[in-house]
Protein backbone atom coordinates (compact mmCIF):
# COMPACT_ATOMS: atom_id res chain seq x y z
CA UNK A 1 0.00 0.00 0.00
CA UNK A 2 1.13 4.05 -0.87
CA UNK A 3 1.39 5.96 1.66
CA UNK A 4 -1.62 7.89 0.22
CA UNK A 5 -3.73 4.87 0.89
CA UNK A 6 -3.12 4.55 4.37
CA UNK A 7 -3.41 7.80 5.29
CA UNK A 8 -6.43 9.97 7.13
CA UNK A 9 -8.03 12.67 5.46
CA UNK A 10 -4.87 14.92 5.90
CA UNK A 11 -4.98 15.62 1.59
CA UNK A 12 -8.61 16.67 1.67
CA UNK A 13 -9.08 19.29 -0.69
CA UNK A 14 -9.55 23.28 0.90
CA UNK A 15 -13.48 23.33 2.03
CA UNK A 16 -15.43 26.21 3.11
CA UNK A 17 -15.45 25.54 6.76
CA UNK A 18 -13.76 24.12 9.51
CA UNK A 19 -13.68 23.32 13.05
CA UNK A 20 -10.37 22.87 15.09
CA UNK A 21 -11.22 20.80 18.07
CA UNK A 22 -8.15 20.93 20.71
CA UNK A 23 -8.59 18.53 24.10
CA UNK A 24 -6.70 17.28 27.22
CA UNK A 25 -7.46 13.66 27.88
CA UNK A 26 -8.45 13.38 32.09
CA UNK A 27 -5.95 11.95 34.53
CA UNK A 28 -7.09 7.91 34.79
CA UNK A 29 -9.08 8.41 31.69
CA UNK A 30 -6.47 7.36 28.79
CA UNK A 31 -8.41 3.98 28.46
CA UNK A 32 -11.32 5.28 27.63
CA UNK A 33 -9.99 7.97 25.32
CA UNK A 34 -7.77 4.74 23.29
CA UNK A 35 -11.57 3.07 22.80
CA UNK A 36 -13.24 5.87 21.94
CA UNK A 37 -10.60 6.86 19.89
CA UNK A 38 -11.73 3.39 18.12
CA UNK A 39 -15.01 4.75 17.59
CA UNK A 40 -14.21 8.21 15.75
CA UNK A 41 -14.26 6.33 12.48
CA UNK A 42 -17.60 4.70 12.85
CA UNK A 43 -18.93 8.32 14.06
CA UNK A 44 -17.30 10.16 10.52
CA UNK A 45 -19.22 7.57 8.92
CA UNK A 46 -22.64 8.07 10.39
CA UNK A 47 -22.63 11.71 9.77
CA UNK A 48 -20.95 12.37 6.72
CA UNK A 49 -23.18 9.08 4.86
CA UNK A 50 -26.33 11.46 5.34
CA UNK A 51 -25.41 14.18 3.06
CA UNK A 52 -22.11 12.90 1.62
CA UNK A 53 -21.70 15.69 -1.25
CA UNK A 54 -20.63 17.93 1.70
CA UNK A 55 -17.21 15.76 1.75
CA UNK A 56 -16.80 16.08 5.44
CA UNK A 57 -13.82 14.71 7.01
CA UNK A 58 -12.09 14.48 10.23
CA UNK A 59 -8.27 14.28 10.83
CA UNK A 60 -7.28 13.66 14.51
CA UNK A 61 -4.23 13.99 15.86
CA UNK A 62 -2.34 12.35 19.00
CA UNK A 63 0.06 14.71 21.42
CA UNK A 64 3.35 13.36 22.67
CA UNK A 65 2.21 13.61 26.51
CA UNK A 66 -0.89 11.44 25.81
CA UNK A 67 0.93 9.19 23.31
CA UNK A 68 3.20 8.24 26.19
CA UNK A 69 0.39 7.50 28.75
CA UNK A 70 -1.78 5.48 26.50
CA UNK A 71 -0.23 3.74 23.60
CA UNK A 72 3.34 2.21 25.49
CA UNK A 73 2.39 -0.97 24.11
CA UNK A 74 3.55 0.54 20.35
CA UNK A 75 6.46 2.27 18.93
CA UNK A 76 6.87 5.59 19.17
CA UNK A 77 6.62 7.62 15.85
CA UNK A 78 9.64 8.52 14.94
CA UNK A 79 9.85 12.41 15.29
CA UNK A 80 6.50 12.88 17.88
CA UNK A 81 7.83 15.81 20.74
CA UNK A 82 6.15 18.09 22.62
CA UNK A 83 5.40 21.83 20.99
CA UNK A 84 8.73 23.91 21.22
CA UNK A 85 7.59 27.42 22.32
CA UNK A 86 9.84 29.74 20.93
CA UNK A 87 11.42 33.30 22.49
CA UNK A 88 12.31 35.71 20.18
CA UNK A 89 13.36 39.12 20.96
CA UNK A 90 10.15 40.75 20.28
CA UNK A 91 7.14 37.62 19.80
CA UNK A 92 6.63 34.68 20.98
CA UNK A 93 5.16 31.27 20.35
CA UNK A 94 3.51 29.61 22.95
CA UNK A 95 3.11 25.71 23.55
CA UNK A 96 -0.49 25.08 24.96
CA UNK A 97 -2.34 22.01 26.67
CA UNK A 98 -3.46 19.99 23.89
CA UNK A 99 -3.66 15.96 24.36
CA UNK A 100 -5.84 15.19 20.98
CA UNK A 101 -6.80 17.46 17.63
CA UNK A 102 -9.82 17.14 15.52
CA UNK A 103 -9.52 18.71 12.53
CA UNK A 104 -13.11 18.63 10.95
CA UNK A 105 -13.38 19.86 7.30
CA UNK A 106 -16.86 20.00 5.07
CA UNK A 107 -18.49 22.77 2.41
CA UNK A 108 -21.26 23.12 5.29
CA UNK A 109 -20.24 24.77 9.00
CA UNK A 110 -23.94 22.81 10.02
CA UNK A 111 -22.15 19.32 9.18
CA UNK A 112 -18.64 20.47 10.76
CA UNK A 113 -20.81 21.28 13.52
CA UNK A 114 -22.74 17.89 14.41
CA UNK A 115 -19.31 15.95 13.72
CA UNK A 116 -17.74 17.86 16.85
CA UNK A 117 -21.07 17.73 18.85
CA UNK A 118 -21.20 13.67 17.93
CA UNK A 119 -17.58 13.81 18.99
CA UNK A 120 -17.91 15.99 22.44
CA UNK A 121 -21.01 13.55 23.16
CA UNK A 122 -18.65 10.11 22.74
CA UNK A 123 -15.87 12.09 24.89
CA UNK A 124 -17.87 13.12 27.65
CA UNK A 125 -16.42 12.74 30.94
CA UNK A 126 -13.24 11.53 29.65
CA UNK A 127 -11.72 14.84 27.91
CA UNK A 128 -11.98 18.93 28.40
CA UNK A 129 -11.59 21.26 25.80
CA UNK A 130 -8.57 23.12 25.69
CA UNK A 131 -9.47 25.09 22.41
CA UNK A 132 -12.13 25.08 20.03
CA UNK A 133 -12.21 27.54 16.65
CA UNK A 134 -14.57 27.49 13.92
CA UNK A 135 -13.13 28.96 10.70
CA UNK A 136 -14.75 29.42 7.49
CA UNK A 137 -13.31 30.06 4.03
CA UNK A 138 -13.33 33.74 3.58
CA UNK A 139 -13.71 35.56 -0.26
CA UNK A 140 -11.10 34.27 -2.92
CA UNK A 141 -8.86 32.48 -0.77
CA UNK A 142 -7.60 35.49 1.46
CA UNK A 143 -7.28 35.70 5.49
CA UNK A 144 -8.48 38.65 7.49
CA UNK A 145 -5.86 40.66 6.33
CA UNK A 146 -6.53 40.79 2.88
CA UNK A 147 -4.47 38.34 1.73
CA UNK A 148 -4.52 34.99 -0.23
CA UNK A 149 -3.18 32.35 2.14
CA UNK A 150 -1.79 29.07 1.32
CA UNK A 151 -0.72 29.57 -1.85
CA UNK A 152 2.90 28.18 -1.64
CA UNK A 153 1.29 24.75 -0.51
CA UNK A 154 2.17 22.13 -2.90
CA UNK A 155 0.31 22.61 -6.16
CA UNK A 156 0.65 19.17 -7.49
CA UNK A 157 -1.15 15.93 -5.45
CA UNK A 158 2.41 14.12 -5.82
CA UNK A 159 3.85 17.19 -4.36
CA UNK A 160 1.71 17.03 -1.84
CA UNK A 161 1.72 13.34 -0.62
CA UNK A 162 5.68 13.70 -0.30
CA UNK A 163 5.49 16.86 1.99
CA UNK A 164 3.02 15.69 4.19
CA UNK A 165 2.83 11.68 4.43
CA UNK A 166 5.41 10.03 5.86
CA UNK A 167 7.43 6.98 3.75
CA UNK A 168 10.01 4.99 4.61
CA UNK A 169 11.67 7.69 6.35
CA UNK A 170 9.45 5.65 9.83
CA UNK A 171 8.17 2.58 8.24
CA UNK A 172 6.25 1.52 11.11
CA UNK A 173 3.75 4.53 10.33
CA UNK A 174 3.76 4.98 6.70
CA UNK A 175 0.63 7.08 5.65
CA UNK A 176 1.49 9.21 9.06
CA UNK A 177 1.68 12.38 9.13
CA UNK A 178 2.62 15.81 11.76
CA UNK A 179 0.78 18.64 12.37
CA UNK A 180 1.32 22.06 14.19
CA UNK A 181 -1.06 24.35 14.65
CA UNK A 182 -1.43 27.51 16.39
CA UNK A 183 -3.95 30.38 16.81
CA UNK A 184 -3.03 34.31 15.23
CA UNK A 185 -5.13 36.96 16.70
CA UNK A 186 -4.48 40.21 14.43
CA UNK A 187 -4.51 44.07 15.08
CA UNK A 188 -6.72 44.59 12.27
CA UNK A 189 -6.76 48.54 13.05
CA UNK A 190 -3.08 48.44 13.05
CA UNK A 191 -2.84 46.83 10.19
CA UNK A 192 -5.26 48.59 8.49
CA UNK A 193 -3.71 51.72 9.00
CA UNK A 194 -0.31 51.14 7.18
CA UNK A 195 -0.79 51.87 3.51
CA UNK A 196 -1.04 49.10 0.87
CA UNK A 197 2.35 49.13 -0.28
CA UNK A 198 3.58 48.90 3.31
CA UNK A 199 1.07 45.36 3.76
CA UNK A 200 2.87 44.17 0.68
CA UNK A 201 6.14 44.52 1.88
CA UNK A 202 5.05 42.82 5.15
CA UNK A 203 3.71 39.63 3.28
CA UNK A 204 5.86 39.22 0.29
CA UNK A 205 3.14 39.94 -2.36
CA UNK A 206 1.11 42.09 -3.76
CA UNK A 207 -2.62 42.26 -2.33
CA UNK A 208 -4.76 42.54 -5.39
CA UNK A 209 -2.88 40.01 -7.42
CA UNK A 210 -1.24 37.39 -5.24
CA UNK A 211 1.66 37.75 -7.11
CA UNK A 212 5.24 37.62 -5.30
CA UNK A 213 7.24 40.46 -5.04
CA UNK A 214 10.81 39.65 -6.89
CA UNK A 215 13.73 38.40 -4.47
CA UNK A 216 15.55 41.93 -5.38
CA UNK A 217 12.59 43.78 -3.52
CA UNK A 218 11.13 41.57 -1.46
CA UNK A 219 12.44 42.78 2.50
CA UNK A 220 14.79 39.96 4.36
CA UNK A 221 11.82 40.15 7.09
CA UNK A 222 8.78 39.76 4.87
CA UNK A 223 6.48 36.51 5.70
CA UNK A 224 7.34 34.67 2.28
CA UNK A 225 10.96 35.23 2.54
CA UNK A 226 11.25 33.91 6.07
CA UNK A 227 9.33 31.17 5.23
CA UNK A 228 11.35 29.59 2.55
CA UNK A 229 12.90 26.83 3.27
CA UNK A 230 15.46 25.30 1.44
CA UNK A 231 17.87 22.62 1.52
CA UNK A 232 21.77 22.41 0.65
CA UNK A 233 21.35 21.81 -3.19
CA UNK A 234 18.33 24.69 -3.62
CA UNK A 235 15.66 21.78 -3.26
CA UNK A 236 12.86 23.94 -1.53
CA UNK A 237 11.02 21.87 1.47
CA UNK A 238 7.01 22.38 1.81
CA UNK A 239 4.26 21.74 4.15
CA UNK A 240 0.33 21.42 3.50
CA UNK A 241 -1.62 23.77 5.27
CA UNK A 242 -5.47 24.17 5.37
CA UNK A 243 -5.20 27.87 7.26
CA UNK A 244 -8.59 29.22 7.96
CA UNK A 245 -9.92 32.72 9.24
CA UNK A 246 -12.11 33.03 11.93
CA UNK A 247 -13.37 35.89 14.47
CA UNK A 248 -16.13 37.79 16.03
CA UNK A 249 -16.99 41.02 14.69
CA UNK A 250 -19.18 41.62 17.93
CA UNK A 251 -16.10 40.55 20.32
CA UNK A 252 -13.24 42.73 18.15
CA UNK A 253 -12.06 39.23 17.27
CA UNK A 254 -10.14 38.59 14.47
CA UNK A 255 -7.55 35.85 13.48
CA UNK A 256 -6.14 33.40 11.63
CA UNK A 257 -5.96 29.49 12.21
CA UNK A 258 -2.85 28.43 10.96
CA UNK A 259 -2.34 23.93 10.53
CA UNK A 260 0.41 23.07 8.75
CA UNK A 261 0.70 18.85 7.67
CA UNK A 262 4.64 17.54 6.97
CA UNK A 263 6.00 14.46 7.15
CA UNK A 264 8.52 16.03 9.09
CA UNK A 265 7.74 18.41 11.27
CA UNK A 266 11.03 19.71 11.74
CA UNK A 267 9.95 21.86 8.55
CA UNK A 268 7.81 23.63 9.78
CA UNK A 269 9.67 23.71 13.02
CA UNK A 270 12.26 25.68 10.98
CA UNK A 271 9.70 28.06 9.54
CA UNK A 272 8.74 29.12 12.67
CA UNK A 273 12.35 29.84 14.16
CA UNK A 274 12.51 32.11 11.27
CA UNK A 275 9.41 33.86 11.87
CA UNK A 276 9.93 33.99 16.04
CA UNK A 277 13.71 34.48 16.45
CA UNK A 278 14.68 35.49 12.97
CA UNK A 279 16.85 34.39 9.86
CA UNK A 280 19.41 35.64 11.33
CA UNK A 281 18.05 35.96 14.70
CA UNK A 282 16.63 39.24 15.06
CA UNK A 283 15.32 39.52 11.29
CA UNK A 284 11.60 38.08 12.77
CA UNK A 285 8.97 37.99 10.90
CA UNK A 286 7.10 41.53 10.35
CA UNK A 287 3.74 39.91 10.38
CA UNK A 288 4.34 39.27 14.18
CA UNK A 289 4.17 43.28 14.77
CA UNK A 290 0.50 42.64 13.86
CA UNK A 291 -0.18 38.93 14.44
CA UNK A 292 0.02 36.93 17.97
CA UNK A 293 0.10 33.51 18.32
CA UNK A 294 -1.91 32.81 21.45
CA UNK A 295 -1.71 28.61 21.52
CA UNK A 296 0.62 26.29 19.57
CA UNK A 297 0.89 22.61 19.93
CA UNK A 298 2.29 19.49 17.89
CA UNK A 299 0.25 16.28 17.49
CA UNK A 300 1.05 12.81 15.17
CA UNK A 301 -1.37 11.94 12.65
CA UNK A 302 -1.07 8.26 12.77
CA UNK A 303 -2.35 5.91 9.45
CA UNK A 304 -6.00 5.67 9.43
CA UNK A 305 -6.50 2.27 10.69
CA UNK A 306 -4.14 3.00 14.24
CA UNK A 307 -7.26 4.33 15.63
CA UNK A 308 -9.77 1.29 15.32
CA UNK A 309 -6.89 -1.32 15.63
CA UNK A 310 -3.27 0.25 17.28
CA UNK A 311 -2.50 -3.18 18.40
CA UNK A 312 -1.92 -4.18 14.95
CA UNK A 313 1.24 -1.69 15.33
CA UNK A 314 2.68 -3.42 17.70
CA UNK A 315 6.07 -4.70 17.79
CA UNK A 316 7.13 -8.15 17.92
CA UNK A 317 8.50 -7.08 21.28
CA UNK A 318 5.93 -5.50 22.78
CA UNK A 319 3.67 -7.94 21.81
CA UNK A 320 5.69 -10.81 23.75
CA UNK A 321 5.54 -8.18 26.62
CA UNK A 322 1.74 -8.03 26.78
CA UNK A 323 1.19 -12.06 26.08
CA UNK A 324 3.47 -12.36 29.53
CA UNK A 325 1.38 -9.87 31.54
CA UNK A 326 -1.05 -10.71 33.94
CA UNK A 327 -3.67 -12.81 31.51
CA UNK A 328 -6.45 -10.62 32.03
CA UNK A 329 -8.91 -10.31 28.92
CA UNK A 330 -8.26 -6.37 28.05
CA UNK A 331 -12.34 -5.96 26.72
CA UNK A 332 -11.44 -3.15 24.84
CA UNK A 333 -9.27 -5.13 22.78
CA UNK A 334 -12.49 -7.40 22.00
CA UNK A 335 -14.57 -4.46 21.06
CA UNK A 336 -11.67 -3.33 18.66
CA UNK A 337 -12.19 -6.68 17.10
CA UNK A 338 -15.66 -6.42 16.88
CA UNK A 339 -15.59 -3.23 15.53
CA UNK A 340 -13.37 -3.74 12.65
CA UNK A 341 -15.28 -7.03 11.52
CA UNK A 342 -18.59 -4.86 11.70
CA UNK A 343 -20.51 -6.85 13.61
């Protein structure tokens, strides 16, 4: 199988709304969380089967913390840390609580909408919610600042599949995948009040047209330069991002959600240096001056059977391990079973 075949929704093409579902899994409850984990499949496919041209999906993601209090009984993907927070000398980027990520995508906020309420009903009493955002796709492509976002994600599918899936380069989880994400809030009258040539020279581009300013007059601080990242023969490396607005025009809320999928996340681990502490440190990233990143976290996106069968991950070794424990039946191990043969 391609790594594109084992893989969770993480390629789903751009849809008009989204809802960004951050939790911490209860002390005592990572049992529960594992089997209802198991259950987030079957749940995807009760709601989305009722009105499937909406093409909703649901990615979830698994934080280092939690991955190491509930699945010891599996290897440990390859590159999975805890969120670095980062100090520059102006911004910062915070790491926040954040245990497990649903990352719900359809063309309809009302179908995002029951996915997470079906979800919050199947994790009651075992999780809280650290963070919940519901963004929506917002004119041609642009954030809340005016300007199109995403474009230097991969253009082509194979593109794609090789910045964000993970290969051979962890073979246990090929089809895996990283993801950061982390929540801007923006000084929209700030912004607003620097002229349009000024913006421009913030982001990289120009604002009507999308188009990139040229290396000789692009600024060593602007967003696209900083985030450019190449490697020693000029080979440039990309993630996949699905960034979405959101805000409250009531609350003087205004943002951006920014998720970003690599197979390594040490990409877009990089990017973020650059942005925080600068390229070279102290050339941060302008955008910060008008942008704050109030939560950050990293998760693993493991294939999409892990969740309904993670024993089937298991090493040889660890596998030995459990047959020599105690002898207890583990029922949730049953239910797995039953699950997967549908009965």
């Amino acid at each position: 199988m391609t790594p594109e075949d084992r893989a969770q929704d993480v390629l789903a093409p751009p849809a008009r709304a989204g809802i960004f579902l951050t939790v911490t899994v209860r002390p005592g409850q990572e049992g529960a969380a594992r089997d209802a984990l198991a259950d987030v499949p079957g749940l995807l496919r009760a709601v989305g089967f009722r009105i499937p041209e909406t093409r909703l999906s649901c990615v979830v993601g698994i934080g280092s913390e939690l991955w190491d209090r509930t699945y010891d009984d599996v290897p440990r993907p390859r590159h999975l840390h805890p969120f670095e927070p980062l100090e520059g000398g102006k911004h910062a980027a915070p790491a926040t609580p954040g245990d497990l990520l649903f990352h719900l995508r359809a063309t309809r906020p009302d179908v995002c909408f029951e996915m997470s309420h079906q979800l919050m009903r199947r994790f009651d009493g075992i999780v809280d919610c650290a963070d919940e955002v519901h963004g929506f796709r917002y004119w041609d492509e642009r954030d809340l600042l005016g300007f199109v976002d995403g474009t230097e994600s991969p253009t082509s599918h194979v593109a794609a599949v090789q910045a964000a899936l993970i290969d051979e380069d962890d073979p246990a989880y090929v089809g895996g995948s990283y993801v950061i994400v982390q929540k801007y809030l923006h000084d929209l009258t700030a912004w607003d009040a620097l002229p349009v040539e000024q913006q421009e020279l913030v982001i990289g581009r120009r604002k009507l047209s999308d188009v990139e300013i040229p290396d000789a007059a692009k600024p060593a601080n602007s967003h696209v330069a900083l985030n450019t990242i190449e490697d020693p023969d000029g080979t440039e490396r990309q993630i996949v991002r699905d960034n979405l607005p959101f805000g409250s025009a009531g609350a003087g809320e205004f943002g951006t959600y920014f998720i970003g999928y690599a197979a390594d996340p040490g990409v877009t681990e990089q990017m973020l240096r650059n942005m925080f502490i600068g390229r070279p440190p102290g050339n941060y990233d302008r955008i910060l001056d008008f942008s704050t990143a109030v939560t950050g976290c990293l998760f693993f996106v493991p294939p999409a059977d892990f969740l309904e069968d993670p024993e089937a991950f298991a090493s040889p070794t660890s596998t030995a391990d459990a047959d020599t424990d105690s002898g207890e039946p583990d029922g949730s191990l049953g239910i797995g079973s039953l699950r997967r043969s549908g009965t």
